[in-house]
Protein backbone atom coordinates (compact mmCIF):
# COMPACT_ATOMS: atom_id res chain seq x y z
CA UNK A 1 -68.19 -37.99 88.94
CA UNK A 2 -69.03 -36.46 92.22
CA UNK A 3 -68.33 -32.64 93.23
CA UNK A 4 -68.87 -30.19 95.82
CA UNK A 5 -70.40 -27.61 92.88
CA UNK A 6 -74.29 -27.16 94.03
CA UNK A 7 -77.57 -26.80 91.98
CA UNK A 8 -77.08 -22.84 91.84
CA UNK A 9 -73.89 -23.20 90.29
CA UNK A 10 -74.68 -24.99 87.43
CA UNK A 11 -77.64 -22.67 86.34
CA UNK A 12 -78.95 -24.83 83.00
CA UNK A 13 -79.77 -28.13 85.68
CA UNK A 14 -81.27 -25.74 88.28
CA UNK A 15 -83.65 -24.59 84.59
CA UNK A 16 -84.55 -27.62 83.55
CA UNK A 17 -85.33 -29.16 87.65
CA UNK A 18 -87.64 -26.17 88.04
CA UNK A 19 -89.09 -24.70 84.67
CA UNK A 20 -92.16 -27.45 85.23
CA UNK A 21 -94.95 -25.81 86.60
CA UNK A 22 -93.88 -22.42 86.02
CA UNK A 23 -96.49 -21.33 83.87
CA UNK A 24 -99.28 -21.84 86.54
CA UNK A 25 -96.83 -20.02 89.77
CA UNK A 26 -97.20 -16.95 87.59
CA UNK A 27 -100.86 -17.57 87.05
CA UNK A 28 -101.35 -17.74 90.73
CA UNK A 29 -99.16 -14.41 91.46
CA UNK A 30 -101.41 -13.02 88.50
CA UNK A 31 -104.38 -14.15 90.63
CA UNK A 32 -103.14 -11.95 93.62
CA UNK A 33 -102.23 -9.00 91.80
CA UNK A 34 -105.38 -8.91 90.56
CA UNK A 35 -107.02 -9.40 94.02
CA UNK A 36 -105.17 -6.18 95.01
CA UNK A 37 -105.53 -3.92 91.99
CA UNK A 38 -106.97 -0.61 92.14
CA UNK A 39 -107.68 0.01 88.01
CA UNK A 40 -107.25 -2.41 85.02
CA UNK A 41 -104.22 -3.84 85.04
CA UNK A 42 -101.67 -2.79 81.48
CA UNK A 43 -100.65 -5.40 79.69
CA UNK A 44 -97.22 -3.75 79.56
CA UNK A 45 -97.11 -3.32 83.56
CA UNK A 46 -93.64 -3.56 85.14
CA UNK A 47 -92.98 -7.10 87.20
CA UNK A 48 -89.62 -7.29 89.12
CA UNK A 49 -87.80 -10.17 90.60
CA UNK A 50 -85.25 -9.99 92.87
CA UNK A 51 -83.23 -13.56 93.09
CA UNK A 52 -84.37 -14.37 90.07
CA UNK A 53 -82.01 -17.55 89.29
CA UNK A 54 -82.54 -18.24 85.52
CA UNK A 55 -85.46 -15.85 84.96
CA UNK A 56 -87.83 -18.46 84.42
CA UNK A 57 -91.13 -16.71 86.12
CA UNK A 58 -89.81 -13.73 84.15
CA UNK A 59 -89.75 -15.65 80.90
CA UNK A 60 -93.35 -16.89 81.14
CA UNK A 61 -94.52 -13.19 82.39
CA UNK A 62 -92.46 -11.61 79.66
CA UNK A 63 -95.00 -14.12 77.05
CA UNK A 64 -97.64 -12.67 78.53
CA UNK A 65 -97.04 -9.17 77.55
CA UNK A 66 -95.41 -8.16 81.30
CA UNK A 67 -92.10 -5.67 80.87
CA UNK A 68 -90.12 -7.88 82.86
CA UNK A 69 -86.69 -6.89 85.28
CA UNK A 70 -84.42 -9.14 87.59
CA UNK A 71 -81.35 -9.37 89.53
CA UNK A 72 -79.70 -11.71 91.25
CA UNK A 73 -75.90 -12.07 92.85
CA UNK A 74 -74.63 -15.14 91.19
CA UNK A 75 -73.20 -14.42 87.83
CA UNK A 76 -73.78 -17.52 86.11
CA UNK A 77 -77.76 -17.17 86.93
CA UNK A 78 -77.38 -13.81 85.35
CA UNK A 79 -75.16 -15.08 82.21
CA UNK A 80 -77.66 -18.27 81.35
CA UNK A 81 -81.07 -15.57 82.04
CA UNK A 82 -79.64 -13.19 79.87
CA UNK A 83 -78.41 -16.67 77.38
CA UNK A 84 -82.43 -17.34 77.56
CA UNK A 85 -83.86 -14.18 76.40
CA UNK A 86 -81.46 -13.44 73.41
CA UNK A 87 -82.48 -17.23 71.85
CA UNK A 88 -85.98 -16.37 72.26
CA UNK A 89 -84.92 -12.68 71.09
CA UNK A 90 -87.40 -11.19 73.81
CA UNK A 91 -87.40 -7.85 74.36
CA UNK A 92 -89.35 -7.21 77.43
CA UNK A 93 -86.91 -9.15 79.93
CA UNK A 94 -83.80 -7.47 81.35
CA UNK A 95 -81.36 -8.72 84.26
CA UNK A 96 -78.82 -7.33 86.23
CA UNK A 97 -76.29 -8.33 89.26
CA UNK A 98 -76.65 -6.97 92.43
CA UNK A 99 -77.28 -8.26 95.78
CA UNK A 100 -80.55 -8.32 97.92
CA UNK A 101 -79.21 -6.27 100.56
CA UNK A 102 -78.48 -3.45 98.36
CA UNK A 103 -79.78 -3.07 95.23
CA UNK A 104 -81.44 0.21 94.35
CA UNK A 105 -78.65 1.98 92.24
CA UNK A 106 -78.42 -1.07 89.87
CA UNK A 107 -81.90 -0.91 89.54
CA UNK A 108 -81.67 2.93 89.08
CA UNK A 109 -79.02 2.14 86.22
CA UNK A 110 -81.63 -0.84 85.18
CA UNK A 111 -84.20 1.95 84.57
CA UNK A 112 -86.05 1.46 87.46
CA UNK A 113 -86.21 4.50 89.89
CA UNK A 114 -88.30 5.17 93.04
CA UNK A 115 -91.94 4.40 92.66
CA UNK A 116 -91.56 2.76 89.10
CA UNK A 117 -92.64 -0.95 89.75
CA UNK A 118 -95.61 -2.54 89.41
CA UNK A 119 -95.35 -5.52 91.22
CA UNK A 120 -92.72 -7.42 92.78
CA UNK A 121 -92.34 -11.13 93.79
CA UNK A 122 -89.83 -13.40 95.65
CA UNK A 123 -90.86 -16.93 95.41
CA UNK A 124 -89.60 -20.23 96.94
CA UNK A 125 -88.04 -19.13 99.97
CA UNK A 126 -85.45 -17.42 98.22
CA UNK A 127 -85.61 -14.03 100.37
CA UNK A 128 -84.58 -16.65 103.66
CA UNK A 129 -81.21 -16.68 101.72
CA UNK A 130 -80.79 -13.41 103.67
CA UNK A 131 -79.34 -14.12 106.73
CA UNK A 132 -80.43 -11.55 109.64
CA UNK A 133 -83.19 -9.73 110.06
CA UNK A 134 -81.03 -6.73 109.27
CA UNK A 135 -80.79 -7.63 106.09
CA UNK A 136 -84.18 -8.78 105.70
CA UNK A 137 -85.69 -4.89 106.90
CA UNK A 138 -82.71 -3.03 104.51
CA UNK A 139 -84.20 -5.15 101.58
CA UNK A 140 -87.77 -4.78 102.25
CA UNK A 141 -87.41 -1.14 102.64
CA UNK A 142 -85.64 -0.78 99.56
CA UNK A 143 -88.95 -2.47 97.68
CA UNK A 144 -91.00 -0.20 99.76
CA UNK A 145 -89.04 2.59 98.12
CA UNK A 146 -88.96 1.14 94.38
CA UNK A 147 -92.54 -0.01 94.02
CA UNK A 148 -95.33 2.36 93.38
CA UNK A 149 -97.63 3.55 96.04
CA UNK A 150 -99.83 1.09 96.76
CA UNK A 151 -98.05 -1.65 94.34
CA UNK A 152 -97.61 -5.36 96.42
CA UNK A 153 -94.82 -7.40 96.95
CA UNK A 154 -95.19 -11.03 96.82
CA UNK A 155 -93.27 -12.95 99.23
CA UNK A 156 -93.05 -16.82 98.47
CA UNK A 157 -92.47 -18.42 102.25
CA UNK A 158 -92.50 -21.42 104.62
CA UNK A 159 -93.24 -19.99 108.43
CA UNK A 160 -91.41 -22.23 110.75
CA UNK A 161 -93.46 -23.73 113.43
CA UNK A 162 -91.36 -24.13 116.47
CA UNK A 163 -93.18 -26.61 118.41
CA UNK A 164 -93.46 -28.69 115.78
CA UNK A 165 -89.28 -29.19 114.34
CA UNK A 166 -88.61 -32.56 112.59
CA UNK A 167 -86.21 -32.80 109.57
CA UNK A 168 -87.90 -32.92 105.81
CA UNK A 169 -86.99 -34.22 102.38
CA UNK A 170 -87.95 -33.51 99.26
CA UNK A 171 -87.68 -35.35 95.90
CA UNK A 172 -87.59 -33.29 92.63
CA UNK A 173 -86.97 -34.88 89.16
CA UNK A 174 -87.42 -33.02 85.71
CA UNK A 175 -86.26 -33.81 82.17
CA UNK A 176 -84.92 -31.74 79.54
CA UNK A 177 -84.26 -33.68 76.16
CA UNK A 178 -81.38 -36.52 77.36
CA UNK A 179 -80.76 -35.15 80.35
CA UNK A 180 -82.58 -35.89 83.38
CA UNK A 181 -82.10 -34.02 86.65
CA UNK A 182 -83.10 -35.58 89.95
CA UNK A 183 -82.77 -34.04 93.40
CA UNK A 184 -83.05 -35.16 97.14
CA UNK A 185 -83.01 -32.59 99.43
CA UNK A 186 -83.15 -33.11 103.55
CA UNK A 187 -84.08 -29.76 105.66
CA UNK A 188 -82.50 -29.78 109.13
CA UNK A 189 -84.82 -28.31 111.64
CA UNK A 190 -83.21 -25.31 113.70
CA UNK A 191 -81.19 -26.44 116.90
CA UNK A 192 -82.54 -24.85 119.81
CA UNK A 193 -81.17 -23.36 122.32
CA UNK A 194 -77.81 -22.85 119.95
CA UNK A 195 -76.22 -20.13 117.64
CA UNK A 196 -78.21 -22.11 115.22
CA UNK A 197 -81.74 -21.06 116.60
CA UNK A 198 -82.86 -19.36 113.38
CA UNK A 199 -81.30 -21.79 110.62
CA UNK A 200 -82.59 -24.19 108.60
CA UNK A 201 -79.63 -26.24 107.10
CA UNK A 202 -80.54 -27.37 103.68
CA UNK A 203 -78.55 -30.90 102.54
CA UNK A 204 -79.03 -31.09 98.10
CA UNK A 205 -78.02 -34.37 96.35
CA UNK A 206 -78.05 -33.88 92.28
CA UNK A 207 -78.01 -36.82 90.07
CA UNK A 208 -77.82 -35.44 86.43
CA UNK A 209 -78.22 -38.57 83.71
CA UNK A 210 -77.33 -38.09 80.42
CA UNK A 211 -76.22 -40.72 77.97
CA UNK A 212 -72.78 -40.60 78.68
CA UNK A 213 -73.08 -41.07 82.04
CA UNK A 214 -74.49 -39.76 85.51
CA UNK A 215 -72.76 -37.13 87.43
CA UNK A 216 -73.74 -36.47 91.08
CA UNK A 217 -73.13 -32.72 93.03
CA UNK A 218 -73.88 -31.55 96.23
CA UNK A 219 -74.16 -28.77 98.24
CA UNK A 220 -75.21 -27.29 101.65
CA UNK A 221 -77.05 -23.83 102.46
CA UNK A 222 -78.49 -22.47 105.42
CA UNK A 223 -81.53 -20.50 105.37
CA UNK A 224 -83.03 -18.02 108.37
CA UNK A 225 -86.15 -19.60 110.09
CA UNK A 226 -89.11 -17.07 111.07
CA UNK A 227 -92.03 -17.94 112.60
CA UNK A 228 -95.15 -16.22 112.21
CA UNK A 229 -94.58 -14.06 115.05
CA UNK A 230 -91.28 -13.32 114.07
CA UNK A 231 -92.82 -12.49 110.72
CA UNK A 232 -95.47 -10.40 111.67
CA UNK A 233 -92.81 -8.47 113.75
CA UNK A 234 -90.68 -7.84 111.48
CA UNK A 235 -93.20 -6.73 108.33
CA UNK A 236 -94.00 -4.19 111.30
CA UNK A 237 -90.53 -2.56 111.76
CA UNK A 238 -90.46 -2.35 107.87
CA UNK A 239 -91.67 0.42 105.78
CA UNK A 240 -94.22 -2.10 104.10
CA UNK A 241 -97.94 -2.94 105.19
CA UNK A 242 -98.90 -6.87 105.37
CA UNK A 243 -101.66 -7.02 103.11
CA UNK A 244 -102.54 -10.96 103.71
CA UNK A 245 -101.84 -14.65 103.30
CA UNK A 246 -102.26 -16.86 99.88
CA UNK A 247 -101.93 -20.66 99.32
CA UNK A 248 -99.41 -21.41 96.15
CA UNK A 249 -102.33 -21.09 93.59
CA UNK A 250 -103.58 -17.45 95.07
CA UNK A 251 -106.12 -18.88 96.97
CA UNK A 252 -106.94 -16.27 100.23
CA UNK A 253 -105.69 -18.09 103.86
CA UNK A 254 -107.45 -15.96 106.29
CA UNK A 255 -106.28 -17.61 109.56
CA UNK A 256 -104.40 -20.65 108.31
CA UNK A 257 -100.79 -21.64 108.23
CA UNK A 258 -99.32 -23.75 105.24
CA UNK A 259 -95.88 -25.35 104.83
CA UNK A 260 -95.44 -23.09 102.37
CA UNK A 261 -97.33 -19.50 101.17
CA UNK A 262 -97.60 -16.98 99.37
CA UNK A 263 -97.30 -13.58 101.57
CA UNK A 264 -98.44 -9.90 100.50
CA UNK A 265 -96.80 -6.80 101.22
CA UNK A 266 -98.30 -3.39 100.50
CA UNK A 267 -95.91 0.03 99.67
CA UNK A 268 -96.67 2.70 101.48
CA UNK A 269 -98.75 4.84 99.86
C-alpha cells in the first residue's frame, strides 16, 4: 500500500525508527548539564522538551529519576507519549499540546511557571520546524522566561554551510518485534537566490515490513536553514546567552563546525 501519511503521523513507526540509541543522547545532554551546573544536580530536577514526538528522551530521563514535561503540536505524538507512560505506569512524565511558538500558558496549566525548569532540550533539528526567525526569537524568549536563572537550553542543530550546498540522504532502519521500519530520506540544499533561500526540503520514504505485508508512506517537510552567522545573530536578538558548542556525545567544539551539534543556551540570570 502506498500513502501520502508521513513518519510523524503514524507516531508508533516514528518510536520504534528512533528509540535506538536513545539511552546514550540523554547521557550526552546529561554530560552538558553537568558541564554547566552551578551545585549538585537533584535527582528529581525538572527536564522539559518541547517537540517532544513520542517522549522517548523523556522516557529514558524519567528512569533515571528526572521529573520529566513535554509538549508537542501533533496530537497523535501526544496520545501514543501519554499511551507510553501509563503501560510503564510512570509517574514522573507528563505531556501536553501546544505549539512552539506559543506555549507558556499550557505550560503554566502543566505546572510549570516562570523560572521553574531545570533544563531544557530540543534535539534533532526539530526547533528548524519553525519557520521564520520570528518564530524562532518568540520561542526562545519564552524558554528564557520558563527556565531558571542560569538553567541551559540545549539546542540539537545542523548549521548550514552555504558555500558548501549539495543534496544528502540518509538511511535509517530499526526493528520492533515483526515489524521492521526502514527510512530513506534525501535533504534538498536551499535554492539560492529564490524565496527558497532559507529551506531545506526534506524528501522521507517509509517501508514498514511486517508479516502480512510491506506498506510504504511518504512525506515532504521543509525546514529553515541558518548558518552560523545567522545563528549567532539571532541567539543575540534573543533574551538567551550562547553558552557554547557540543559534538552529539557532549564533547566541547571550541572553534569547530559539525554536520550536526549540540548548541547551549544560557537564561538570563
Amino acid at each position: 500500500m502506498d500513502s501520502n501519511q508521513g513518519l510523524y503521523a503514524a507516531p508508533m513507526l516514528y518510536d520504534i525508527l528512533y528509540t535506538p540509541g536513545t539511552a546514550a543522547e540523554v547521557t550526552a545532554l546529561e554530560r552538558v548539564e553537568a558541564r554547566f551546573a552551578r551545585q549538585p544536580l537533584a535527582d528529581n530536577r525538572i527536564w522539559f522538551e518541547p517537540a517532544c514526538g513520542t517522549g522517548r528522551y523523556l522516557r529514558v530521563a524519567a528512569g533515571r529519576g528526572r521529573r520529566c514535561l513535554g509538549f508537542d503540536i501533533d496530537t497523535g505524538q501526544i496520545d501514543y507519549a501519554r499511551r507510553r507512560t501509563e503501560k510503564l505506569s510512570s509517574r514522573n512524565q507528563q505531556y501536553f499540546l501546544a505549539d512552539m511558538k506559543k506555549f507558556m500558558a499550557e505550560a503554566a496549566v502543566a505546572g510549570l511557571p516562570n523560572n521553574s525548569v531545570d533544563f531544557a532540550f530540543n534535539p534533532v533539528n526539530s526547533i528548524r520546524h519553525l519557520e521564520s526567525d520570528r518564530d524562532m526569537l518568540a520561542h526562545l524568549n519564552q524558554i528564557g522566561r520558563i527556565l531558571k536563572p542560569g538553567a541551559i537550553y540545549i539546542v540539537g542543530i545542523s548549521i548550514t554551510d552555504y558555500d558548501w550546498l549539495m543534496a544528502e540522504e540518509d538511511l535509517w532502519e530499526a526493528s520492533r518485534g515483526k515489524t521492521k521500519v526502514s527510512q530513506l530520506i534525501n535533504f534538498l540544499p536551499p535554492e539560492m537566490g529564490t524565496r527558497r533561500h532559507r529551506i531545506e526540503t526534506a524528501i522521507s520514504h517509509l517501508t514498514v515490513t511486517r508479516p502480512r505485508g510491506q506498506e510504504h508512506f511518504d512525506d515532504t517537510y521543509d525546514l529553515r536553514t541558518y548558518g552560523a552567522d545567522q545563528w549567532q545573530e539571532l541567539i543575540e536578538q534573543s533574551t538567551m546567552l550562547w553558552g557554547g558548542s557540543f559534538d552529539a556525545w557532549g564533547k566541547e567544539l571550541k572553534s569547530r563546525v559539525l554536520p550536526y551539534q549540540l548548541e547551549v543556551l544560557v537564561a538570563p540570570e
